[in-house]
C-alpha atoms as a PDB file:
ATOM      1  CA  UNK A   1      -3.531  27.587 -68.819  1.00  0.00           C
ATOM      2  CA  UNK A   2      -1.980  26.504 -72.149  1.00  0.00           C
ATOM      3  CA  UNK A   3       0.029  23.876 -70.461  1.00  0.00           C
ATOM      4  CA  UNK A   4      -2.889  22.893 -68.767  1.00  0.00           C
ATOM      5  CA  UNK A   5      -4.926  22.812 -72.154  1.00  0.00           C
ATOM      6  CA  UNK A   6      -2.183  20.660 -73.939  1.00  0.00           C
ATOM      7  CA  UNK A   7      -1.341  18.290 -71.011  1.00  0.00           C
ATOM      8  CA  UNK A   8      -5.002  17.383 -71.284  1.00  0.00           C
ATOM      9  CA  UNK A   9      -5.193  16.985 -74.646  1.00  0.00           C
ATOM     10  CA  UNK A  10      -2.298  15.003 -74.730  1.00  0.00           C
ATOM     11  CA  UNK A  11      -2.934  12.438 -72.482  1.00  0.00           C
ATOM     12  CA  UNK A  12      -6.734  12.031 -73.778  1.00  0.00           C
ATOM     13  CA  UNK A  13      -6.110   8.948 -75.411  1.00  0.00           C
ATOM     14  CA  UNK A  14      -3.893   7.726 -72.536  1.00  0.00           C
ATOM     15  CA  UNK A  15      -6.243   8.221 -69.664  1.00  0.00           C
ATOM     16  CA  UNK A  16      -8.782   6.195 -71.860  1.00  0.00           C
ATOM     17  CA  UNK A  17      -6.566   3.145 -72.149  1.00  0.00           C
ATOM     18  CA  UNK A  18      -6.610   2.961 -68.790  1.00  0.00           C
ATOM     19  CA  UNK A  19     -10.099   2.039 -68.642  1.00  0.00           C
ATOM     20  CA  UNK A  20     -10.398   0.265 -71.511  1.00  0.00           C
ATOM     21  CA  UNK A  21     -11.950  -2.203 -69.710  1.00  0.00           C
ATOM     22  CA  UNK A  22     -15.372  -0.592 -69.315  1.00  0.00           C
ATOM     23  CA  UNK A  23     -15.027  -0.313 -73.100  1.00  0.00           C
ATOM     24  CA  UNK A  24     -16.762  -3.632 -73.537  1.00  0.00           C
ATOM     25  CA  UNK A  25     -20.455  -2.194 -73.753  1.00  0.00           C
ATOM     26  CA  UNK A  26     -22.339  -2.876 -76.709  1.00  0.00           C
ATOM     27  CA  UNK A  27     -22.643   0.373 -78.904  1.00  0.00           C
ATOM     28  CA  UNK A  28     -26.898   1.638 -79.199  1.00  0.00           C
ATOM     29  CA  UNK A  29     -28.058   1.856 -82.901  1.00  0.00           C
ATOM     30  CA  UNK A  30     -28.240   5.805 -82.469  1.00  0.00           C
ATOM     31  CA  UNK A  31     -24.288   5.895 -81.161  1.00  0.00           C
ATOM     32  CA  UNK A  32     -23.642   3.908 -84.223  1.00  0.00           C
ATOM     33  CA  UNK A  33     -25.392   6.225 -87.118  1.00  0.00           C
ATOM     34  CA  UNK A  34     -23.973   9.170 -85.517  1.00  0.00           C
ATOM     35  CA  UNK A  35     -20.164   7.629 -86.232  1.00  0.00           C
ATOM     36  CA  UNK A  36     -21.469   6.395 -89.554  1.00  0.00           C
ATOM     37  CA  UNK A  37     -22.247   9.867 -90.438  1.00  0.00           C
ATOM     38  CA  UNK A  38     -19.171  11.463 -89.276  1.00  0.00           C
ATOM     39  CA  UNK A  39     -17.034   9.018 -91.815  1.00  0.00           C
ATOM     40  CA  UNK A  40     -15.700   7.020 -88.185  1.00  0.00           C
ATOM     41  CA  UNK A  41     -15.694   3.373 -88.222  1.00  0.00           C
ATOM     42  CA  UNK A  42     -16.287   2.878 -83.893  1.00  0.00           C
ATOM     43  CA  UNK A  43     -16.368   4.123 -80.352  1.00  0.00           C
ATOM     44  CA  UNK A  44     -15.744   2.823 -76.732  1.00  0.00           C
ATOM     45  CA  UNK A  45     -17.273   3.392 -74.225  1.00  0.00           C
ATOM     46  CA  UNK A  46     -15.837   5.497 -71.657  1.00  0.00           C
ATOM     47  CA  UNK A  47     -17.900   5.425 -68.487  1.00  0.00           C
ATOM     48  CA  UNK A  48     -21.346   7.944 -67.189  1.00  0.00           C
ATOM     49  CA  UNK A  49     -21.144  11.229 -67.109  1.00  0.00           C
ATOM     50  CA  UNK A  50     -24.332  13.242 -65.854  1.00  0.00           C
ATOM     51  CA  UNK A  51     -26.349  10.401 -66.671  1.00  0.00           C
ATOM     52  CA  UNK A  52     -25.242  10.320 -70.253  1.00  0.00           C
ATOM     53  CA  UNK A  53     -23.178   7.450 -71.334  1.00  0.00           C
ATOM     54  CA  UNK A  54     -19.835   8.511 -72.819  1.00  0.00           C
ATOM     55  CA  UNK A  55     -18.023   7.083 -75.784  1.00  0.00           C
ATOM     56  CA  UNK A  56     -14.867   7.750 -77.604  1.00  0.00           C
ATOM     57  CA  UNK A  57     -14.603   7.890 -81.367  1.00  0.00           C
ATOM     58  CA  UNK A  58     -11.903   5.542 -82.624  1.00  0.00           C
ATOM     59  CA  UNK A  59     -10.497   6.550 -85.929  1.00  0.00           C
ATOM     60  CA  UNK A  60      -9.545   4.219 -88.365  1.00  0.00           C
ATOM     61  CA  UNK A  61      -6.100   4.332 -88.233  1.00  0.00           C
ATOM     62  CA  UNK A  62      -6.095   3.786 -84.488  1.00  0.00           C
ATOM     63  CA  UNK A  63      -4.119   7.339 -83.849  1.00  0.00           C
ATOM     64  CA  UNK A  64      -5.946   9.610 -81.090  1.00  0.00           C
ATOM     65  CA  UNK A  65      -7.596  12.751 -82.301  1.00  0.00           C
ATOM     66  CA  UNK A  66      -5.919  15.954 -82.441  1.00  0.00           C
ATOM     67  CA  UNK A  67      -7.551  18.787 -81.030  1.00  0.00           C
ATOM     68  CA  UNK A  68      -9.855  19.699 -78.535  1.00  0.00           C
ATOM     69  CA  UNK A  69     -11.310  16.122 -76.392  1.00  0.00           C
ATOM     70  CA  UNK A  70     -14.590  15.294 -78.399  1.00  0.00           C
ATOM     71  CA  UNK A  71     -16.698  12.435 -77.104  1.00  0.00           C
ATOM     72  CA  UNK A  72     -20.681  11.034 -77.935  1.00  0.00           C
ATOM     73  CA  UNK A  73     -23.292  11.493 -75.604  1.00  0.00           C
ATOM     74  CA  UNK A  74     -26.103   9.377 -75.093  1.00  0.00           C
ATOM     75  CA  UNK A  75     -29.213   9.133 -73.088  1.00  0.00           C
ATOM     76  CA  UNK A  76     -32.547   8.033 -73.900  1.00  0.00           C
ATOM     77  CA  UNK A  77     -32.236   7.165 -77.048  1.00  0.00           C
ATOM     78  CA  UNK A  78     -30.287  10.237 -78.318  1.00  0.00           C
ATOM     79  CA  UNK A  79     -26.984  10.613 -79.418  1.00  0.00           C
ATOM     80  CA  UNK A  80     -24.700  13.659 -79.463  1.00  0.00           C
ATOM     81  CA  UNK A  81     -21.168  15.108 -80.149  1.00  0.00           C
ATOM     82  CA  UNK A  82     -19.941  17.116 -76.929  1.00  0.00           C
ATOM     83  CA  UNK A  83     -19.712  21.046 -77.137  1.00  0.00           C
ATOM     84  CA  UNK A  84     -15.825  21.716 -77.088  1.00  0.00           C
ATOM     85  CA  UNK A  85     -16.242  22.830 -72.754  1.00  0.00           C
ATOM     86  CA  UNK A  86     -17.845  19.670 -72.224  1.00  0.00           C
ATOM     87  CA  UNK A  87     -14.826  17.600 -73.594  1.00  0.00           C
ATOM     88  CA  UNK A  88     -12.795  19.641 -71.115  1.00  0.00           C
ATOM     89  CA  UNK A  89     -15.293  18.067 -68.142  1.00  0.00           C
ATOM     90  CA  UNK A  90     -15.685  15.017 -69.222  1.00  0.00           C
ATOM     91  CA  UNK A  91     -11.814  14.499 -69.725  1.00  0.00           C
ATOM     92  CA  UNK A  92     -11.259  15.966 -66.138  1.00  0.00           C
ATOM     93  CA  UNK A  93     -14.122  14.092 -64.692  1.00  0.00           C
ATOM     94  CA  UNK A  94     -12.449  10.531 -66.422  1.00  0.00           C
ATOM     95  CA  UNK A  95      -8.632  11.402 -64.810  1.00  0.00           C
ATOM     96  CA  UNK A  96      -9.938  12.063 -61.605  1.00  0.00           C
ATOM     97  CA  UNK A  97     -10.704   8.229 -60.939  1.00  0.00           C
END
């Protein structure tokens, strides 16, 4: 399970270059204050997920996170940072395509 866990992790950033052309959406205002107030400077977006649009925070110094595979939500009008077993799903649901 640990390799499982790591492999993941690992190739987080990777699977998310390779569909980096979806990541052309316009950011919503909401998506934008939530990075603002977590000190990140933007996001991509990744693709739908349970009708939620998912984005990727992109940290300044371009490196990947480290750590369990975070990700905003949003839908109608609301923005949110994933719970750490929804990362694991969303990751999963992204590598699958």
């Amino acid at each position: 399970l640990l390799k499982k866990v790591l492999l993941l992790i690992s190739n987080n950033f990777v699977s998310l270059r390779k569909i980096s052309p979806m990541a052309k959406k316009t950011l919503p205002q909401v998506v934008k204050e939530l990075l603002s107030e977590s000190g990140l400077p933007n996001a991509v977006y990744v693709g739908e997920w349970e009708n939620q649009a998912v984005y990727h925070p992109i940290f300044g110094d371009g490196q990947p996170s480290v750590g369990l595979p975070s990700y905003i939500l949003h839908a109608d009008d609301t923005a949110r940072w994933t719970e750490p077993g929804e990362g694991f799903k969303i990751l999963e649901h992204f590598m699958e395509k």
